[in-house]
N, C-alpha and C. Protein backbone atom coordinates (compact mmCIF):
# COMPACT_ATOMS: atom_id res chain seq x y z
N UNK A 1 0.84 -1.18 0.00
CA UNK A 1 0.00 0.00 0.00
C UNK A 1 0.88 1.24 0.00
N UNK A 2 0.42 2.05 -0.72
CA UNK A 2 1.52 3.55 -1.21
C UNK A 2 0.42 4.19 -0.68
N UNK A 3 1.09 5.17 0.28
CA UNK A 3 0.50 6.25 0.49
C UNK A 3 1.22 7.60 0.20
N UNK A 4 0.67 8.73 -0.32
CA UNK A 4 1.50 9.61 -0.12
C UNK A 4 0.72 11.07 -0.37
N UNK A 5 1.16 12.14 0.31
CA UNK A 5 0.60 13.61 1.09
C UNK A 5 1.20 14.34 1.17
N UNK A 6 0.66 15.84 -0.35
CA UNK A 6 1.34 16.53 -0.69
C UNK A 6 1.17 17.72 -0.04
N UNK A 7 2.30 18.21 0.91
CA UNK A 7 2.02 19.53 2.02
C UNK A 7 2.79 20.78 1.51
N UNK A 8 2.74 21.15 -0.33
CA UNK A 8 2.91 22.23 -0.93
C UNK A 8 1.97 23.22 -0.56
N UNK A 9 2.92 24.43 -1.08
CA UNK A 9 2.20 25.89 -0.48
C UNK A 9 2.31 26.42 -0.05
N UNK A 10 1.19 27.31 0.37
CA UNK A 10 0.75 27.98 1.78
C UNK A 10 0.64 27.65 2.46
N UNK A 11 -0.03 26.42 2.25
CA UNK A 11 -0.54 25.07 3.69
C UNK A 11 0.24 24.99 4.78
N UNK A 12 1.51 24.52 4.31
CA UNK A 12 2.17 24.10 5.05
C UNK A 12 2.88 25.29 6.06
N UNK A 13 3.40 26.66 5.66
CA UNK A 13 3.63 27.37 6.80
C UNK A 13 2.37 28.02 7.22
N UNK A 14 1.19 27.59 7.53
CA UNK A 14 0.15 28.07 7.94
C UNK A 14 -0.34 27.39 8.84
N UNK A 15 0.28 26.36 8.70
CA UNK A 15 -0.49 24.85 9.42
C UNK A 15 0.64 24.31 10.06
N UNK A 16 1.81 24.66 10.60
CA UNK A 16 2.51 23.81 10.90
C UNK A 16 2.44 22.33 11.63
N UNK A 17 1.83 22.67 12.89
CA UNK A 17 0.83 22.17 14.15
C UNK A 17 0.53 20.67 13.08
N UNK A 18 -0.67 21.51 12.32
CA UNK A 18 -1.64 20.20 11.82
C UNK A 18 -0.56 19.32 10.92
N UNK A 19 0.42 20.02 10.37
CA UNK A 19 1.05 19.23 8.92
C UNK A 19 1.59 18.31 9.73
N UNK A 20 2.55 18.25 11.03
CA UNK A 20 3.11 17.56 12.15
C UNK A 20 1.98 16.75 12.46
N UNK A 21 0.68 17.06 12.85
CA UNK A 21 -0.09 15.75 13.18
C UNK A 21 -0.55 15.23 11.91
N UNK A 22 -0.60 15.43 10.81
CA UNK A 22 -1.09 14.81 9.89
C UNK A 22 -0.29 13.81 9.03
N UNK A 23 1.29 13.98 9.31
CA UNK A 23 2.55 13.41 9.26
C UNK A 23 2.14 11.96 10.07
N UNK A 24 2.00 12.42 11.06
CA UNK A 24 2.07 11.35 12.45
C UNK A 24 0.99 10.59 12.04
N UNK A 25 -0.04 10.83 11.82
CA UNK A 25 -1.14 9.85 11.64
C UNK A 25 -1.02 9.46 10.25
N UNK A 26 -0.35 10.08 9.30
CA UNK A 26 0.03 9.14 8.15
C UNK A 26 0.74 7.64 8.08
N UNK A 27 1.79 8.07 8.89
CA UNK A 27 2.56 7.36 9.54
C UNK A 27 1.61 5.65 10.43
N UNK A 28 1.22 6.27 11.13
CA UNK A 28 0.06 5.13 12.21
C UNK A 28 -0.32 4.47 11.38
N UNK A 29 -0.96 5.11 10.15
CA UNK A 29 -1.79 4.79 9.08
C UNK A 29 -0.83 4.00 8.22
N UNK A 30 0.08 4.10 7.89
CA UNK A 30 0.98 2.93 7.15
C UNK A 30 1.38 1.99 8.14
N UNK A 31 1.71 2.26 9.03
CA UNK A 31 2.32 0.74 10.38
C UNK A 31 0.95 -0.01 10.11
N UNK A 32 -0.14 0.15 10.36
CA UNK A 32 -1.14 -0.06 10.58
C UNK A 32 -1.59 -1.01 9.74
N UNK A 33 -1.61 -0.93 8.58
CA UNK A 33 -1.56 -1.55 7.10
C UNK A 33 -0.90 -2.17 6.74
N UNK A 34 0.39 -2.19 7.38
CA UNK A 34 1.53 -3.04 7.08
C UNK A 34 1.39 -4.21 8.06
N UNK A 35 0.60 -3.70 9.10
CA UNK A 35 0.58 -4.87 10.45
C UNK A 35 -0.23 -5.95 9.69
N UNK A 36 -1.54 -5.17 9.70
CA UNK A 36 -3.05 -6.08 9.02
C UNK A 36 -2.65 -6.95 7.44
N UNK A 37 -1.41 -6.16 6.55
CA UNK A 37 -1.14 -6.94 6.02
C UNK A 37 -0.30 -8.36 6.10
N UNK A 38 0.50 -8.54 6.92
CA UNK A 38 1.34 -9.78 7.49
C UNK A 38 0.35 -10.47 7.58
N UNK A 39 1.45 -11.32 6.81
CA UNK A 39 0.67 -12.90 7.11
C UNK A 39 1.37 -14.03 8.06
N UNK A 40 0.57 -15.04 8.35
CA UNK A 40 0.71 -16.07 9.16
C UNK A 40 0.52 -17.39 8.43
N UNK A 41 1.29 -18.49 8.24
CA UNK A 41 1.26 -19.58 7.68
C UNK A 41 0.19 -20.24 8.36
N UNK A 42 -0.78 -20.60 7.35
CA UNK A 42 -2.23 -21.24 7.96
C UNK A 42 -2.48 -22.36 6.96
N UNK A 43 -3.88 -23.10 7.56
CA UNK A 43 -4.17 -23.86 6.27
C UNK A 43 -6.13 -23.82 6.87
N UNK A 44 -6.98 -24.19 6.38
CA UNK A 44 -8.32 -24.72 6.31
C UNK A 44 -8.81 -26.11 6.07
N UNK A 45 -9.73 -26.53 7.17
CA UNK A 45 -10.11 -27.61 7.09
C UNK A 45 -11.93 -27.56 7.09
N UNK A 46 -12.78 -28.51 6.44
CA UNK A 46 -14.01 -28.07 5.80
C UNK A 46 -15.05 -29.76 6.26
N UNK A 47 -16.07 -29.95 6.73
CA UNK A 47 -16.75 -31.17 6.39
C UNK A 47 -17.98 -30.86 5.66
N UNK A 48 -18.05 -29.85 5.22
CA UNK A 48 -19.11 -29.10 4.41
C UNK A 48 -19.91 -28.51 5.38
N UNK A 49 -20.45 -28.65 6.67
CA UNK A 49 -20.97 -27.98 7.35
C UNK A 49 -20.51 -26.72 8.30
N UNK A 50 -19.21 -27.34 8.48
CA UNK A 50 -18.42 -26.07 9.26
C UNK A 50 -16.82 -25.88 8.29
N UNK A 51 -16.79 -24.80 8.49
CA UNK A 51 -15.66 -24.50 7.69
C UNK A 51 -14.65 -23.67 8.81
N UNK A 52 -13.34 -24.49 8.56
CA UNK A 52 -12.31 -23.79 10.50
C UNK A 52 -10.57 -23.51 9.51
N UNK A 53 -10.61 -22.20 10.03
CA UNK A 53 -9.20 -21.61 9.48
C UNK A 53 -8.17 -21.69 10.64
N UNK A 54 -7.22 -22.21 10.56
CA UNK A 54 -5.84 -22.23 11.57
C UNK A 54 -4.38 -22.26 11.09
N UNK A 55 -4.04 -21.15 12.30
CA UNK A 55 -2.93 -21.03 12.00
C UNK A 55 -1.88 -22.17 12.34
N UNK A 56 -0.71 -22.39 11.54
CA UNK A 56 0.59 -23.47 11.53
C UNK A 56 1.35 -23.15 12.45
N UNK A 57 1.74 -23.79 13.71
CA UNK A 57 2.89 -23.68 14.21
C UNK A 57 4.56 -23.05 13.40
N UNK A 58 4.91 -22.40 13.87
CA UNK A 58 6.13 -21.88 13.21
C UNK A 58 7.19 -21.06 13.90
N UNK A 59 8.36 -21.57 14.80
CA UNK A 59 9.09 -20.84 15.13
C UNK A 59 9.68 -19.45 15.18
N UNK A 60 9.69 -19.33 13.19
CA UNK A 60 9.82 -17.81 12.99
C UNK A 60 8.98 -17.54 12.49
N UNK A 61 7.82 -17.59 11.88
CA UNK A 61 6.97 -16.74 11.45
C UNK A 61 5.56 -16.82 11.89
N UNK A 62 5.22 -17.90 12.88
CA UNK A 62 3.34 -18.13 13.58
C UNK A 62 3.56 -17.59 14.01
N UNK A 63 1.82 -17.17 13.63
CA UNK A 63 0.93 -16.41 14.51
C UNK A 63 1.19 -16.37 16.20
N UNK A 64 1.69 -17.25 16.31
CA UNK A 64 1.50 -17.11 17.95
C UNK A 64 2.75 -17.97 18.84
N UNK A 65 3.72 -17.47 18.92
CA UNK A 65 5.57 -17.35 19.58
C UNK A 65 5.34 -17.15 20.87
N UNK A 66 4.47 -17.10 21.45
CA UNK A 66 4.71 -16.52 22.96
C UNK A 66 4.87 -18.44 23.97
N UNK A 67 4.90 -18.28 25.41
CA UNK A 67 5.36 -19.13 26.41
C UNK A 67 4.24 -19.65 26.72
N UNK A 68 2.97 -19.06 26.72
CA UNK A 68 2.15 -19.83 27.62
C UNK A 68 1.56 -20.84 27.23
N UNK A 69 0.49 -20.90 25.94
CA UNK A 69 -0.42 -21.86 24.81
C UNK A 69 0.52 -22.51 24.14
N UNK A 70 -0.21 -23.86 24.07
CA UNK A 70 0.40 -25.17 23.09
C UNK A 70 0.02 -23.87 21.95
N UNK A 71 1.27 -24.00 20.74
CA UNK A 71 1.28 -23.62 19.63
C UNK A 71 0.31 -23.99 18.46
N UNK A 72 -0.48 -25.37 18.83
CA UNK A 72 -0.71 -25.51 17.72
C UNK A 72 -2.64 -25.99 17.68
N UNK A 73 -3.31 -26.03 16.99
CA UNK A 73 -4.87 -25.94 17.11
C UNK A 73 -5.23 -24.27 16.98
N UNK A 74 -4.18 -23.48 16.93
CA UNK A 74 -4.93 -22.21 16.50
C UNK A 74 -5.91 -21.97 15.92
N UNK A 75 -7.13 -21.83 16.13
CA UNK A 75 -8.26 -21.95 15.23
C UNK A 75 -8.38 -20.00 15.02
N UNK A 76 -8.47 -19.57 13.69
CA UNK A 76 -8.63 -18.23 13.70
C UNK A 76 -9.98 -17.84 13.27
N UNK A 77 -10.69 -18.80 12.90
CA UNK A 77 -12.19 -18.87 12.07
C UNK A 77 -12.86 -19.72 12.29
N UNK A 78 -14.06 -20.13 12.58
CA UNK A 78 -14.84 -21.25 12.38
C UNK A 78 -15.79 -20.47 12.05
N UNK A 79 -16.75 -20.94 10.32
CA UNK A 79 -17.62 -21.19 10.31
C UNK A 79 -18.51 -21.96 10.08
N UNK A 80 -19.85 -21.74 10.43
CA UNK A 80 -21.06 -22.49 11.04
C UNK A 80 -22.83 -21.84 10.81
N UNK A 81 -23.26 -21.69 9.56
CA UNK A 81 -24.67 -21.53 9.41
C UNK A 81 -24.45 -20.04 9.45
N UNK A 82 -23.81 -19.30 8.71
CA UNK A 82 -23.32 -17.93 8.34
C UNK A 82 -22.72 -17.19 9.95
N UNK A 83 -22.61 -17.95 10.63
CA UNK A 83 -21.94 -17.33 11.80
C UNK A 83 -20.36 -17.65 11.89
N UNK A 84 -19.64 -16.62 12.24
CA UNK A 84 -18.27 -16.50 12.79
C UNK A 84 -18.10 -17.15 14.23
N UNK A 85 -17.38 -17.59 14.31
CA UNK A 85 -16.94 -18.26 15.96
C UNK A 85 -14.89 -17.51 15.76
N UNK A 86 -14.44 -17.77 17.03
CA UNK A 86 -13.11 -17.44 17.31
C UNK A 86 -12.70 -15.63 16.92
N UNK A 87 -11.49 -15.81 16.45
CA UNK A 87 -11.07 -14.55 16.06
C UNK A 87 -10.49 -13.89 16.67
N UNK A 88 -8.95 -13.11 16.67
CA UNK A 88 -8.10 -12.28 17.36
C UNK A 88 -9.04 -11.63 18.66
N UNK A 89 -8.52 -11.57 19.50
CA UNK A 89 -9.05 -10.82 20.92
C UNK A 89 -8.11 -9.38 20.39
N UNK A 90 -7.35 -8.75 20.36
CA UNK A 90 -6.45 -7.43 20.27
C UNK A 90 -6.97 -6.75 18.72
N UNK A 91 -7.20 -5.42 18.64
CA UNK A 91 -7.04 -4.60 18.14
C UNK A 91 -5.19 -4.93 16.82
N UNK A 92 -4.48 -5.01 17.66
CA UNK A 92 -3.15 -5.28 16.97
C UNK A 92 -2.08 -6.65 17.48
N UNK A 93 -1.80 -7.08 16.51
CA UNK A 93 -0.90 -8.46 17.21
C UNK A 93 0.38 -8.69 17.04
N UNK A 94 0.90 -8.66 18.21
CA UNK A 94 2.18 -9.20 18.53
C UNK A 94 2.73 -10.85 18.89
N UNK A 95 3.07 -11.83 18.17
CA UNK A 95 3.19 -13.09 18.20
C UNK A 95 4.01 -13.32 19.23
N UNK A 96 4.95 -12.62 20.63
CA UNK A 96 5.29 -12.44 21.25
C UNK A 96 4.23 -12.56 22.67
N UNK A 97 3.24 -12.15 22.16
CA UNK A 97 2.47 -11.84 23.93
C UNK A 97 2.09 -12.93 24.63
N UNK A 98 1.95 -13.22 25.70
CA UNK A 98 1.21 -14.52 25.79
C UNK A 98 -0.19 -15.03 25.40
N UNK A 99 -0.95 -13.72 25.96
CA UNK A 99 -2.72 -14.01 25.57
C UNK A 99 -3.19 -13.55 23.89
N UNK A 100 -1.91 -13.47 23.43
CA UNK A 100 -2.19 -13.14 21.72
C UNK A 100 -2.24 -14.09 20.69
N UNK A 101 -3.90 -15.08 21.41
CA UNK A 101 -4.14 -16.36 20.75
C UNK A 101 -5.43 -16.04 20.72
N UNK A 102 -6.06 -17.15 19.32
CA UNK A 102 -7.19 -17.38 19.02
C UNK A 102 -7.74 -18.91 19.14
N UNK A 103 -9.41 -18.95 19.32
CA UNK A 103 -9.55 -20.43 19.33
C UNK A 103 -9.76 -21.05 20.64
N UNK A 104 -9.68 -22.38 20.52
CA UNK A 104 -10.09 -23.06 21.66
C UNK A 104 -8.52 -23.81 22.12
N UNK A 105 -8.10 -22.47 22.51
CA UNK A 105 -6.21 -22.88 23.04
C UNK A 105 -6.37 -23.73 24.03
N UNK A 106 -4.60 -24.66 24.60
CA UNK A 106 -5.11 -24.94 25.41
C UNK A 106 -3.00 -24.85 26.16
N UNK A 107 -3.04 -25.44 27.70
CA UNK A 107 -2.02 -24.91 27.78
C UNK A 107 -1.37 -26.20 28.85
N UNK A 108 -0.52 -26.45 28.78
CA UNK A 108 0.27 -27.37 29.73
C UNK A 108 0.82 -26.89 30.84
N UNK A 109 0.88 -27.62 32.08
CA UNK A 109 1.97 -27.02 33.02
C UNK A 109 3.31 -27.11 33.02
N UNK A 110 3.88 -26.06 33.36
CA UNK A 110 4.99 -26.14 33.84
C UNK A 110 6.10 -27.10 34.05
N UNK A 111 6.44 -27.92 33.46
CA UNK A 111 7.23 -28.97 34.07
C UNK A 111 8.77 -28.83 34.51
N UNK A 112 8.93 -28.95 35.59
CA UNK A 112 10.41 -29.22 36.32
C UNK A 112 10.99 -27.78 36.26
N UNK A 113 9.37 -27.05 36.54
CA UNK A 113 10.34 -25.74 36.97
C UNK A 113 10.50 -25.02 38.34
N UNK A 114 10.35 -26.03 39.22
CA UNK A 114 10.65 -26.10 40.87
C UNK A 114 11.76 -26.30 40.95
N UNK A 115 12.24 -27.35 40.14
CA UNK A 115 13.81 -27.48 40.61
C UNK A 115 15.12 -26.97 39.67
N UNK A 116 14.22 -26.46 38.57
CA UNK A 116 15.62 -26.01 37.87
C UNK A 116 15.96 -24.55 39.06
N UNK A 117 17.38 -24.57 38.83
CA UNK A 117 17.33 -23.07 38.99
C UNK A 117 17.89 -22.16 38.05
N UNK A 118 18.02 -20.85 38.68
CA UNK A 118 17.71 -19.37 37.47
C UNK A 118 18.62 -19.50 36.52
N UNK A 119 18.70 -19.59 34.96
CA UNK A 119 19.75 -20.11 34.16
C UNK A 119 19.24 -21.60 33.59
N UNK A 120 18.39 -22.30 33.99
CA UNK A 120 18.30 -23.44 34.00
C UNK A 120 17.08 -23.44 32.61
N UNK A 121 16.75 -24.91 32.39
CA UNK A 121 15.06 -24.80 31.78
C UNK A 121 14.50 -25.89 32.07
N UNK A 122 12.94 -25.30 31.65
CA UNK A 122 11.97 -26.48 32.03
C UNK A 122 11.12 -26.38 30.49
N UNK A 123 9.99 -26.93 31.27
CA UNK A 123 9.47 -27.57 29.74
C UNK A 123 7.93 -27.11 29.95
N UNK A 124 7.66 -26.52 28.39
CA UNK A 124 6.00 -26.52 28.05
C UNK A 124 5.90 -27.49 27.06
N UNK A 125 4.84 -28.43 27.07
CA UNK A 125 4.72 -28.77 26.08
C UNK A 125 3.84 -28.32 25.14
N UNK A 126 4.32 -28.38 24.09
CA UNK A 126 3.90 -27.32 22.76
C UNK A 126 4.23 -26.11 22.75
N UNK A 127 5.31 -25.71 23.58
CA UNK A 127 6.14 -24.73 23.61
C UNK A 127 7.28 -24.96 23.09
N UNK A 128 8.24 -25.60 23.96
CA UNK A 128 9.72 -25.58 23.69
C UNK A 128 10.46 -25.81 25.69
N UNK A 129 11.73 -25.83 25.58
CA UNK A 129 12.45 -25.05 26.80
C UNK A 129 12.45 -24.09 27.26
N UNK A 130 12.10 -23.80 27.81
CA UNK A 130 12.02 -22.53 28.52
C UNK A 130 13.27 -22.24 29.82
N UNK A 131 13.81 -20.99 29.15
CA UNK A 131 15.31 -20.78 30.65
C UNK A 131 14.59 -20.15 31.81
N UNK A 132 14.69 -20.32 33.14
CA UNK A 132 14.27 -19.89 34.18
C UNK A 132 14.73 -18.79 34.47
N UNK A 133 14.00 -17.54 35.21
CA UNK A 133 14.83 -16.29 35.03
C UNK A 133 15.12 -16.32 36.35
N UNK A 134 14.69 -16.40 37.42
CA UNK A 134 14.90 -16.11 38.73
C UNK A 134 14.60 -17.30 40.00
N UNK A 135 14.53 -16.88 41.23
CA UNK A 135 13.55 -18.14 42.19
C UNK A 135 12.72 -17.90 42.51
N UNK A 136 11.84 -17.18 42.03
CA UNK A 136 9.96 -16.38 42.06
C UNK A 136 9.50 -17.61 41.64
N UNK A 137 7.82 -18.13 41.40
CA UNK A 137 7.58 -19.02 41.17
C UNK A 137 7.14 -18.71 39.96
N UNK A 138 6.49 -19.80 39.13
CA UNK A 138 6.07 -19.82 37.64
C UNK A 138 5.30 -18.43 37.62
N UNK A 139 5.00 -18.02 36.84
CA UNK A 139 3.91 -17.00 36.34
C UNK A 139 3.41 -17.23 35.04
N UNK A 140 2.82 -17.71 34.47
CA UNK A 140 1.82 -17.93 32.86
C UNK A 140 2.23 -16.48 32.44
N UNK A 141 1.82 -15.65 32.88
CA UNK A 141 1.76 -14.08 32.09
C UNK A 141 3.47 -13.31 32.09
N UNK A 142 4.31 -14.09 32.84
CA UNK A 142 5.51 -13.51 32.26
C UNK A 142 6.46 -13.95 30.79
N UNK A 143 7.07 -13.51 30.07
CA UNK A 143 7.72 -14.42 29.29
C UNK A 143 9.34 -14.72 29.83
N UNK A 144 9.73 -16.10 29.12
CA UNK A 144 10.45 -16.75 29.05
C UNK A 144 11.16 -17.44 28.14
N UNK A 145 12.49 -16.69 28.06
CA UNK A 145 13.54 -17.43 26.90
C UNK A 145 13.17 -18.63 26.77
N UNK A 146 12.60 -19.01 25.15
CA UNK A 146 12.57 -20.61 24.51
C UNK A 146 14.27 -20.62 23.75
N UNK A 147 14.81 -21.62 24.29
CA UNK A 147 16.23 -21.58 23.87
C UNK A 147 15.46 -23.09 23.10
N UNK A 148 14.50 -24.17 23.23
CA UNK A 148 14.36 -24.95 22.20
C UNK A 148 13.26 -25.21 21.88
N UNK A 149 12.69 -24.16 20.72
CA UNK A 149 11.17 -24.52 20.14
C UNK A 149 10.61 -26.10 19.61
N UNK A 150 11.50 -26.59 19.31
CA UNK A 150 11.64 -28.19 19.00
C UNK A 150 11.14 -27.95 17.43
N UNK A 151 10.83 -29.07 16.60
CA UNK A 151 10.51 -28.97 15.63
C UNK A 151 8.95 -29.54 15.42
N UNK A 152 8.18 -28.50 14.17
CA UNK A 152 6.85 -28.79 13.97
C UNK A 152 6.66 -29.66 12.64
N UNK A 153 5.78 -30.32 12.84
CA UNK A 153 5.58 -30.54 10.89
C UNK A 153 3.94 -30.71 11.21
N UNK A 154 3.32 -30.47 9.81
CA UNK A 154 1.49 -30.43 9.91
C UNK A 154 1.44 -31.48 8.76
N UNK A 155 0.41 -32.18 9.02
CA UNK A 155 -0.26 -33.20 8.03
C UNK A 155 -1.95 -33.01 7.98
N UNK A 156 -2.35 -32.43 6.66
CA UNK A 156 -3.65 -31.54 6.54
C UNK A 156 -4.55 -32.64 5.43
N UNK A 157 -5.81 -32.61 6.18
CA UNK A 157 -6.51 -34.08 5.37
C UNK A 157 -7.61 -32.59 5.24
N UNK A 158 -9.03 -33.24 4.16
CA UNK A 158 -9.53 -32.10 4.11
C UNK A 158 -10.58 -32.00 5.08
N UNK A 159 -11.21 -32.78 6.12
CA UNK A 159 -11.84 -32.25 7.62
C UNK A 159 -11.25 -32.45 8.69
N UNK A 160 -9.74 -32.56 8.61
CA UNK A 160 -8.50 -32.59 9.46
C UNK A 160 -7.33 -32.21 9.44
N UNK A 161 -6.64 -32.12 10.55
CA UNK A 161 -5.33 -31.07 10.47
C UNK A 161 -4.58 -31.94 12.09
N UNK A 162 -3.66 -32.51 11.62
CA UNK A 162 -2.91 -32.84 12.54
C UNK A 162 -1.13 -31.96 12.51
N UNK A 163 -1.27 -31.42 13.59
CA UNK A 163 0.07 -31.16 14.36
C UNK A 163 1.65 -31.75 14.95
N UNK A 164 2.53 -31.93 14.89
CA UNK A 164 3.47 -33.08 15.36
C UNK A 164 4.65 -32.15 15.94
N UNK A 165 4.74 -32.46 17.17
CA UNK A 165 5.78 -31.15 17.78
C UNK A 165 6.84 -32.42 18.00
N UNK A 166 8.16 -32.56 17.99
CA UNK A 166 9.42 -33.28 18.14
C UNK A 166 10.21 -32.14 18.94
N UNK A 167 10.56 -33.12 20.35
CA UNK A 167 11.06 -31.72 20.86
C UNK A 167 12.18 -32.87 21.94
N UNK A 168 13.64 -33.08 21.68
CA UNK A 168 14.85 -33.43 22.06
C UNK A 168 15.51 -32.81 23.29
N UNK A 169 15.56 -33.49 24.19
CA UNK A 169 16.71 -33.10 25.65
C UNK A 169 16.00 -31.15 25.70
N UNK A 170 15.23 -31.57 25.92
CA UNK A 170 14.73 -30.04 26.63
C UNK A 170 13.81 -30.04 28.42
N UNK A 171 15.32 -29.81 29.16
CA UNK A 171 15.63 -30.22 30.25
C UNK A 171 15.11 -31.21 30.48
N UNK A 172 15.50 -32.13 30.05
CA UNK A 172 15.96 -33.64 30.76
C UNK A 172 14.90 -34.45 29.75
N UNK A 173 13.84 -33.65 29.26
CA UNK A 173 12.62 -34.30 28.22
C UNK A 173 12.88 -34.58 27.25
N UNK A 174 12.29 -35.66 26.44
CA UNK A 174 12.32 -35.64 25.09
C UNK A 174 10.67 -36.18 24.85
N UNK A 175 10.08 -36.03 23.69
CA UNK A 175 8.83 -36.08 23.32
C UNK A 175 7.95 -36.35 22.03
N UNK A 176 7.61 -36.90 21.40
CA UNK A 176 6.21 -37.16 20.62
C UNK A 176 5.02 -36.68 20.91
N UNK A 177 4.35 -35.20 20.41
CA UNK A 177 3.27 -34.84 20.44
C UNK A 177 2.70 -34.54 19.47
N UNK A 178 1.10 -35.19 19.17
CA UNK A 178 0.65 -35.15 18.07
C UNK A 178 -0.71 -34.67 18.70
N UNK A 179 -1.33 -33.41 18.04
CA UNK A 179 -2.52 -32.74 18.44
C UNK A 179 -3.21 -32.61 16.99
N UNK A 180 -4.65 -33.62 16.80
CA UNK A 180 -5.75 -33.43 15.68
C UNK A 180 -6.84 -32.71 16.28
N UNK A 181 -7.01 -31.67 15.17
CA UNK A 181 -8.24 -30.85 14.99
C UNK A 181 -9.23 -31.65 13.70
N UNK A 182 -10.49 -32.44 14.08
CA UNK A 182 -10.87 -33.52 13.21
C UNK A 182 -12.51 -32.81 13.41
N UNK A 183 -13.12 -32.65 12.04
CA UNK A 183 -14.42 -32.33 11.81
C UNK A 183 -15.08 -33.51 11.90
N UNK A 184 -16.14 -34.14 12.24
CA UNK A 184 -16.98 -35.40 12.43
C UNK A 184 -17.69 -35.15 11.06
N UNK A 185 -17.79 -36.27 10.47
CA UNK A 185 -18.40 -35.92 9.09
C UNK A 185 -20.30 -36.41 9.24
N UNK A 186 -20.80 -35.43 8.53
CA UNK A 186 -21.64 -34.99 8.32
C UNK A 186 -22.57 -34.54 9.88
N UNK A 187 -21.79 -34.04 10.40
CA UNK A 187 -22.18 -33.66 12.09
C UNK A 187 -21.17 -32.59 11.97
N UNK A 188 -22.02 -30.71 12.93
CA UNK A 188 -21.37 -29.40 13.33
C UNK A 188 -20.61 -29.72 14.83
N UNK A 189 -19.93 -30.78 14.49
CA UNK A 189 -19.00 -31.17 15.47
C UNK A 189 -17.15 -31.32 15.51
N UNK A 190 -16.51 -30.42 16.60
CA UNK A 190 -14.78 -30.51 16.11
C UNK A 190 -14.60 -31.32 17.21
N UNK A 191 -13.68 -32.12 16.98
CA UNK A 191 -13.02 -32.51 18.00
C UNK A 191 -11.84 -32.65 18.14
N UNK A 192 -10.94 -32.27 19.14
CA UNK A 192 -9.56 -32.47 19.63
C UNK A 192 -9.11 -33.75 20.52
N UNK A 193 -7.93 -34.29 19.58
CA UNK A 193 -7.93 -35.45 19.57
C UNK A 193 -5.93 -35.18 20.12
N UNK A 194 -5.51 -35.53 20.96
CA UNK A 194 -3.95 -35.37 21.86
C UNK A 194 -3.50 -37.43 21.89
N UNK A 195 -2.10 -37.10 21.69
CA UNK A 195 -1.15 -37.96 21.89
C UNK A 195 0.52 -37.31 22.03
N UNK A 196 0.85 -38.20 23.34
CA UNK A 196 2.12 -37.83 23.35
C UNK A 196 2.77 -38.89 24.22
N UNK A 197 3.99 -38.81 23.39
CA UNK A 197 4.84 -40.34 23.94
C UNK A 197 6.22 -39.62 24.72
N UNK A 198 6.27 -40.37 25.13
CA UNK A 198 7.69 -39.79 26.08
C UNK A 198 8.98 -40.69 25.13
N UNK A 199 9.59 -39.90 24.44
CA UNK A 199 10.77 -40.57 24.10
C UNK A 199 12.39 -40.38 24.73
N UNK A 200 12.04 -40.36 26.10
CA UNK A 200 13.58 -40.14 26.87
C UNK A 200 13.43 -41.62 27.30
N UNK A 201 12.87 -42.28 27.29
CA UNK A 201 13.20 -43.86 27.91
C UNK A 201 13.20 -45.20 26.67
């Protein structure tokens, strides 16, 4: 998107004040556009009755990087009999925040972060490692260095979407997690369907 605002003339030493705010909100006005334009690696899944848009897990470029929510089941859309379900909670999004998710998220505890200490990591699953910052106790709403996002891959059927997080020696864990988002066919029904194997033994 090109924008551009020609402050020839008179205008401009008459107006200084306004040409300065009209600068500034030009400005807002391109961030703004540039935000809403970014994209997020997604895919769609359909059983003809409901139709559900979600975003892909992705280290560097998903929708949603932050510590707290399993990464993956992002649902950004469902529809259902001309109605919208889900959809961004914020005005503007930062893939950084924690509560800057859509959908029917969901979130794991904490694991083995009593005994690491500060420097150390523990584990979300469908997160990554997480380094411990201090000896305060957990907090969901603070963030936390992922030193290992682990690796994602998606396998997309067309009234299903399965997830696969592989995530190696992230403090002391290793793991198999596989999370399906599965439409019931010919029924306005989703269901979430979890597996995860422990592969440290």
């Amino acid at each position: 998107m090109a924008l551009r605002v020609d402050l020839q003339g008179s205008f401009r030493p008459l107006f200084p004040r306004f040409s300065r705010l009209l600068g500034l909100f030009c400005l807002t006005l391109s961030l703004w556009a540039f935000q809403r334009s970014e994209s997020f690696p997604e895919t769609t899944i359909s059983n003809g009755l409901i139709t559900a848009k979600l975003y892909v897990p992705d280290a560097e470029k998903g929708y949603y990087r932050a510590e707290r929510f399993d990464w993956s089941g992002v649902i950004t859309d469902l529809q259902y009999q001309g109605h919208s379900f889900f959809g961004p909670w914020f005005d503007t999004h930062d893939p950084k925040v924690n509560d800057a998710i859509t959908g029917p998220v969901e979130e794991f505890v904490a694991i083995g972060y009593a005994a690491a200490k500060p420097g150390e990591t523990f584990l979300k699953i469908g997160v990554g490692a997480l380094r411990k910052k201090d000896t305060t106790a957990y907090r969901f709403y603070h963030s936390y260095e992922n030193i290992n996002p682990g690796h994602w891959t998606t396998r997309v059927g067309k009234d299903q979407v399965t997830f696969v997080h592989e995530l190696s020696d992230a403090a002391g864990y290793s793991y198999h997690y596989e999370k399906t988002v599965r439409l019931l066919p010919n029924k306005p029904v989703l269901v979430l369907e979890h597996r995860l194997k422990n592969n440290r033994y």
